[in-house]
C-alpha atoms as a PDB file:
ATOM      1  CA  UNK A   1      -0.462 -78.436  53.483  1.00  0.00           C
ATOM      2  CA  UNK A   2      -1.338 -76.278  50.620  1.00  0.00           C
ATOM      3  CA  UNK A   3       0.373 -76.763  47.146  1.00  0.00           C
ATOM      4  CA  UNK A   4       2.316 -73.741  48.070  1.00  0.00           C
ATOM      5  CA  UNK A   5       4.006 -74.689  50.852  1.00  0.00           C
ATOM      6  CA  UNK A   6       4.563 -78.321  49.695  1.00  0.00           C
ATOM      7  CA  UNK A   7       6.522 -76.313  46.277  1.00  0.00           C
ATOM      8  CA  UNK A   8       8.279 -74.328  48.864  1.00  0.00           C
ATOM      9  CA  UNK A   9       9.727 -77.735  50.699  1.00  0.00           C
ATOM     10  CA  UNK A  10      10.672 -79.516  47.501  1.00  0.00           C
ATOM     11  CA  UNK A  11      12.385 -76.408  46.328  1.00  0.00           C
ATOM     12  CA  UNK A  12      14.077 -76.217  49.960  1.00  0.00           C
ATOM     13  CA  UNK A  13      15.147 -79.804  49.263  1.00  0.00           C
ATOM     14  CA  UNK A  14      16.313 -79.496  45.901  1.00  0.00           C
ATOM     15  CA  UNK A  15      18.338 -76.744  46.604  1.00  0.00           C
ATOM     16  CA  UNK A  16      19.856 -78.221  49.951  1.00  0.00           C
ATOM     17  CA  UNK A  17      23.440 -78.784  50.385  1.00  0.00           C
ATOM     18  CA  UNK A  18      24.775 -81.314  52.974  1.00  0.00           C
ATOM     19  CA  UNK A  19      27.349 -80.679  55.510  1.00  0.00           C
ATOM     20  CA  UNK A  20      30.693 -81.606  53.936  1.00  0.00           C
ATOM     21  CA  UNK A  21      32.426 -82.740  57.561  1.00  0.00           C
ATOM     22  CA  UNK A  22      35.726 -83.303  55.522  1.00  0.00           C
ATOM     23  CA  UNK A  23      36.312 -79.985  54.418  1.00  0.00           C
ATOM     24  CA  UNK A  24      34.964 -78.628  57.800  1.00  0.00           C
ATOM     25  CA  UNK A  25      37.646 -80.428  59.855  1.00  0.00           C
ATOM     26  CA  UNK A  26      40.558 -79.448  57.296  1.00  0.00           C
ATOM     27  CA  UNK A  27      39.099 -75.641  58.147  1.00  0.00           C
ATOM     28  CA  UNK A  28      39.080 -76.015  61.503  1.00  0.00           C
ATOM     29  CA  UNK A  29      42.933 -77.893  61.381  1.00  0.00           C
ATOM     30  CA  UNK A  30      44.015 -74.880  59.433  1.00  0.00           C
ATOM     31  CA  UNK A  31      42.263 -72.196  61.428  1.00  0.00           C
ATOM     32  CA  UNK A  32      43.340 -73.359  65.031  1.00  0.00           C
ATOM     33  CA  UNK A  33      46.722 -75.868  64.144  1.00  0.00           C
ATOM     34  CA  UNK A  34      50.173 -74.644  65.190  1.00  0.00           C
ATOM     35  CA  UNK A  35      51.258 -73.174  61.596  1.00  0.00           C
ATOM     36  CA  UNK A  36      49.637 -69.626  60.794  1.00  0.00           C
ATOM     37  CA  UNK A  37      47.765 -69.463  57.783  1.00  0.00           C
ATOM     38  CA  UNK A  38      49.062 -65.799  55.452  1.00  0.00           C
ATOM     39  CA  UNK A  39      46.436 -63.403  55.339  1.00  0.00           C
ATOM     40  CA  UNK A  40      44.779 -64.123  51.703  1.00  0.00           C
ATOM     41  CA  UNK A  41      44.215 -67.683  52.979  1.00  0.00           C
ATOM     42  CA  UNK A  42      42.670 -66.083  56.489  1.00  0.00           C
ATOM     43  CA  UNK A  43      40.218 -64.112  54.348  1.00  0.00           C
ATOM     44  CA  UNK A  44      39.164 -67.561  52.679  1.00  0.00           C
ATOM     45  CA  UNK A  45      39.121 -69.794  55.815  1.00  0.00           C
ATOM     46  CA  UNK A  46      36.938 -66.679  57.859  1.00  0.00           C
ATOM     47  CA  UNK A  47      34.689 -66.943  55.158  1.00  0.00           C
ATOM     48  CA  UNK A  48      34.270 -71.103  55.060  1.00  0.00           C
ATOM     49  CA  UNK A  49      33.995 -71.000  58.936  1.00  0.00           C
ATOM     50  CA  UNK A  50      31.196 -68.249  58.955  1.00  0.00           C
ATOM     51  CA  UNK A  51      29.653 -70.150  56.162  1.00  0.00           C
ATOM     52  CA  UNK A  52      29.902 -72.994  58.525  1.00  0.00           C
ATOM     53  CA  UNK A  53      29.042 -71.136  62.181  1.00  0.00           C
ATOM     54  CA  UNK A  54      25.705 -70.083  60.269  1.00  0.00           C
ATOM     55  CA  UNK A  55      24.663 -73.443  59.180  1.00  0.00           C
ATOM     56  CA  UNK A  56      25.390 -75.028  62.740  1.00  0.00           C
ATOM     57  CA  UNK A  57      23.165 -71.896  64.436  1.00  0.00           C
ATOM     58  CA  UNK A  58      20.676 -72.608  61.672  1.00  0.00           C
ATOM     59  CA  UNK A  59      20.168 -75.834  62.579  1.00  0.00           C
ATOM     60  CA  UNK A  60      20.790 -75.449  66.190  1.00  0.00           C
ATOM     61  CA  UNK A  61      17.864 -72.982  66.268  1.00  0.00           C
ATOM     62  CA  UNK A  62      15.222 -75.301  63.870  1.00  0.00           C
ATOM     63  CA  UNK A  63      15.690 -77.778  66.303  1.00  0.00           C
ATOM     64  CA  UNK A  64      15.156 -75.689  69.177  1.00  0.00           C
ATOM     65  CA  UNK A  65      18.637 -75.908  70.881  1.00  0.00           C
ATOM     66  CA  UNK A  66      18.257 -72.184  71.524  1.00  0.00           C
ATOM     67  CA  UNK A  67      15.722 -72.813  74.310  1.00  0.00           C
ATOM     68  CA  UNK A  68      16.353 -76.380  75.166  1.00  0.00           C
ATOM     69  CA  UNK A  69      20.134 -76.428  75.892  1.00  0.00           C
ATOM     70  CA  UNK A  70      21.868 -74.017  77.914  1.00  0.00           C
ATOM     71  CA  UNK A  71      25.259 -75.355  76.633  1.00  0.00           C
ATOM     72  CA  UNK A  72      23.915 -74.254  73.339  1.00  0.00           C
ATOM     73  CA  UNK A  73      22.375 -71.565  74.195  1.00  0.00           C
ATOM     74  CA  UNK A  74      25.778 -70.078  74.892  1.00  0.00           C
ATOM     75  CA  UNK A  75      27.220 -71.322  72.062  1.00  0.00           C
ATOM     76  CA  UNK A  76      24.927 -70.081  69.865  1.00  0.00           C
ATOM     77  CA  UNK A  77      25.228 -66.124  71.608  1.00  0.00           C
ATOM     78  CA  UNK A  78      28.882 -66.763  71.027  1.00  0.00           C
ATOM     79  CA  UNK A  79      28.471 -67.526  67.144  1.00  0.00           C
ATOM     80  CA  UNK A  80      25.830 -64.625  66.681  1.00  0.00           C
ATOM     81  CA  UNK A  81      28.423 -62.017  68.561  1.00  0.00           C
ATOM     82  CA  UNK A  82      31.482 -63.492  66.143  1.00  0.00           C
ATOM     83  CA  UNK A  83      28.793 -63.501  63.229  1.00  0.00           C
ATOM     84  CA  UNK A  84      28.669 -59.409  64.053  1.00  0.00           C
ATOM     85  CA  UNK A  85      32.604 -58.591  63.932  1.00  0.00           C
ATOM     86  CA  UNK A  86      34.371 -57.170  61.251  1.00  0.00           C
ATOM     87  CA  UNK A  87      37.508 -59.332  59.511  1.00  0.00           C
ATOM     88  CA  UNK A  88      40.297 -56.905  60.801  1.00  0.00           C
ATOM     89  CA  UNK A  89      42.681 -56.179  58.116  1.00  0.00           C
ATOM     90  CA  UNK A  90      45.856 -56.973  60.163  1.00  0.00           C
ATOM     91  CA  UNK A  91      46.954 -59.953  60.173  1.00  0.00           C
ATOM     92  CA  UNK A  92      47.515 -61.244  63.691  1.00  0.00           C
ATOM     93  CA  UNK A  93      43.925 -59.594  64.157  1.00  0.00           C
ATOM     94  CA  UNK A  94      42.597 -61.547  61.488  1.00  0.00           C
ATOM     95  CA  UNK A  95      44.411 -64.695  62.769  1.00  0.00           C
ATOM     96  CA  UNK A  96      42.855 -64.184  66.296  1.00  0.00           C
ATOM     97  CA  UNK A  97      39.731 -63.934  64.506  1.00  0.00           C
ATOM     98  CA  UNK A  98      40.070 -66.508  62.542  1.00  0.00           C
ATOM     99  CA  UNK A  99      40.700 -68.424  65.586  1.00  0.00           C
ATOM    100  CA  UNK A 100      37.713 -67.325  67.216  1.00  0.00           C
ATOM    101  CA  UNK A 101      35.931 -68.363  64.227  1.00  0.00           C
ATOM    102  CA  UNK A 102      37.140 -72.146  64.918  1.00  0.00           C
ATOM    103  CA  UNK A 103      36.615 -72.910  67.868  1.00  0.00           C
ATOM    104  CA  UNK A 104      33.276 -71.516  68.287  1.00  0.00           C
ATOM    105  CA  UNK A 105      32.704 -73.810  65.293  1.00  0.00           C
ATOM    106  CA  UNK A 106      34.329 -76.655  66.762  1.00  0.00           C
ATOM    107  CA  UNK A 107      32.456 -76.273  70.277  1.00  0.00           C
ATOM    108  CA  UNK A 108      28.594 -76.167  68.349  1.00  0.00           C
ATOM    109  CA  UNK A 109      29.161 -78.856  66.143  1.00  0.00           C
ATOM    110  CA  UNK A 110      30.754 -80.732  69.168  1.00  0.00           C
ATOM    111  CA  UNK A 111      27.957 -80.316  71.370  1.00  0.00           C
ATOM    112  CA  UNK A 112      25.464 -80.456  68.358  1.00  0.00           C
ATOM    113  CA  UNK A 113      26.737 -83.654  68.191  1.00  0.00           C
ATOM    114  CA  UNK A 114      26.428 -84.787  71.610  1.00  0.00           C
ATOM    115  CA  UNK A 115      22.744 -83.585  71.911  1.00  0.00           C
ATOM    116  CA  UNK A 116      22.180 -85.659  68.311  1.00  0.00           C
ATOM    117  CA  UNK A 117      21.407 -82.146  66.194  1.00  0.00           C
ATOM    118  CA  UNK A 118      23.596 -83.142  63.940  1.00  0.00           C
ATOM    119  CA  UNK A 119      25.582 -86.688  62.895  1.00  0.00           C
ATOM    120  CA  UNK A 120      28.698 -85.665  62.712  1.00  0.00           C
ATOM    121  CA  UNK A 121      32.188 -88.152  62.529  1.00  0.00           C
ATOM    122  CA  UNK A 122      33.758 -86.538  66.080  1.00  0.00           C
END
């Protein structure tokens, strides 16, 4: 490797922020748990759960899940297709969204898990 590319890793490194699997599963108890969350907090909790959907495609695609796993291959068509959608301003909308948003979340990072992509406290 040139000096370039080795900057281009440390900086990657330096700059890297782990998975923070406690604030992840409080999301995804909030986004899909019995008690509706009022529309200011929806905006929020899309936004953490995209952050989060992105992450797990990220990684599910560096490791090659999206051509070695069907399962994930799925998955991961699923997240890009949510990753496309608008936040609808009403709120059940938003809440269905929201929803959406979960367990697509839940589902990668579960079988991310299984397949060892990720370490994750299931």
């Amino acid at each position: 490797m040139d000096i370039d590319t080795l900057a281009r890793i440390l900086a990657a490194f330096r700059d890297w922020d782990p998975l923070d699997w406690d604030t992840i599963f409080e999301d995804l108890a909030a986004a899909l748990g019995q008690e509706a969350p009022e529309h200011p907090e929806l905006v929020g909790l899309a936004d953490r759960l995209h952050s989060t959907l992105v992450r797990l495609v990220s990684i599910a695609s560096a490791g090659h899940a999206d051509e070695k796993d069907q399962e994930a291959v799925v998955l991961i068509k699923r997240a890009r297709t949510l990753d496309s959608e608008e936040f609808p301003d009403d709120r059940w909308k938003a809440l269905g969204h929201v929803r959406r948003l979960g367990w697509a979340t839940n589902e990668l990072m579960e079988r991310l898990s299984q397949t060892r992509y990720i370490d994750a406290a299931l």
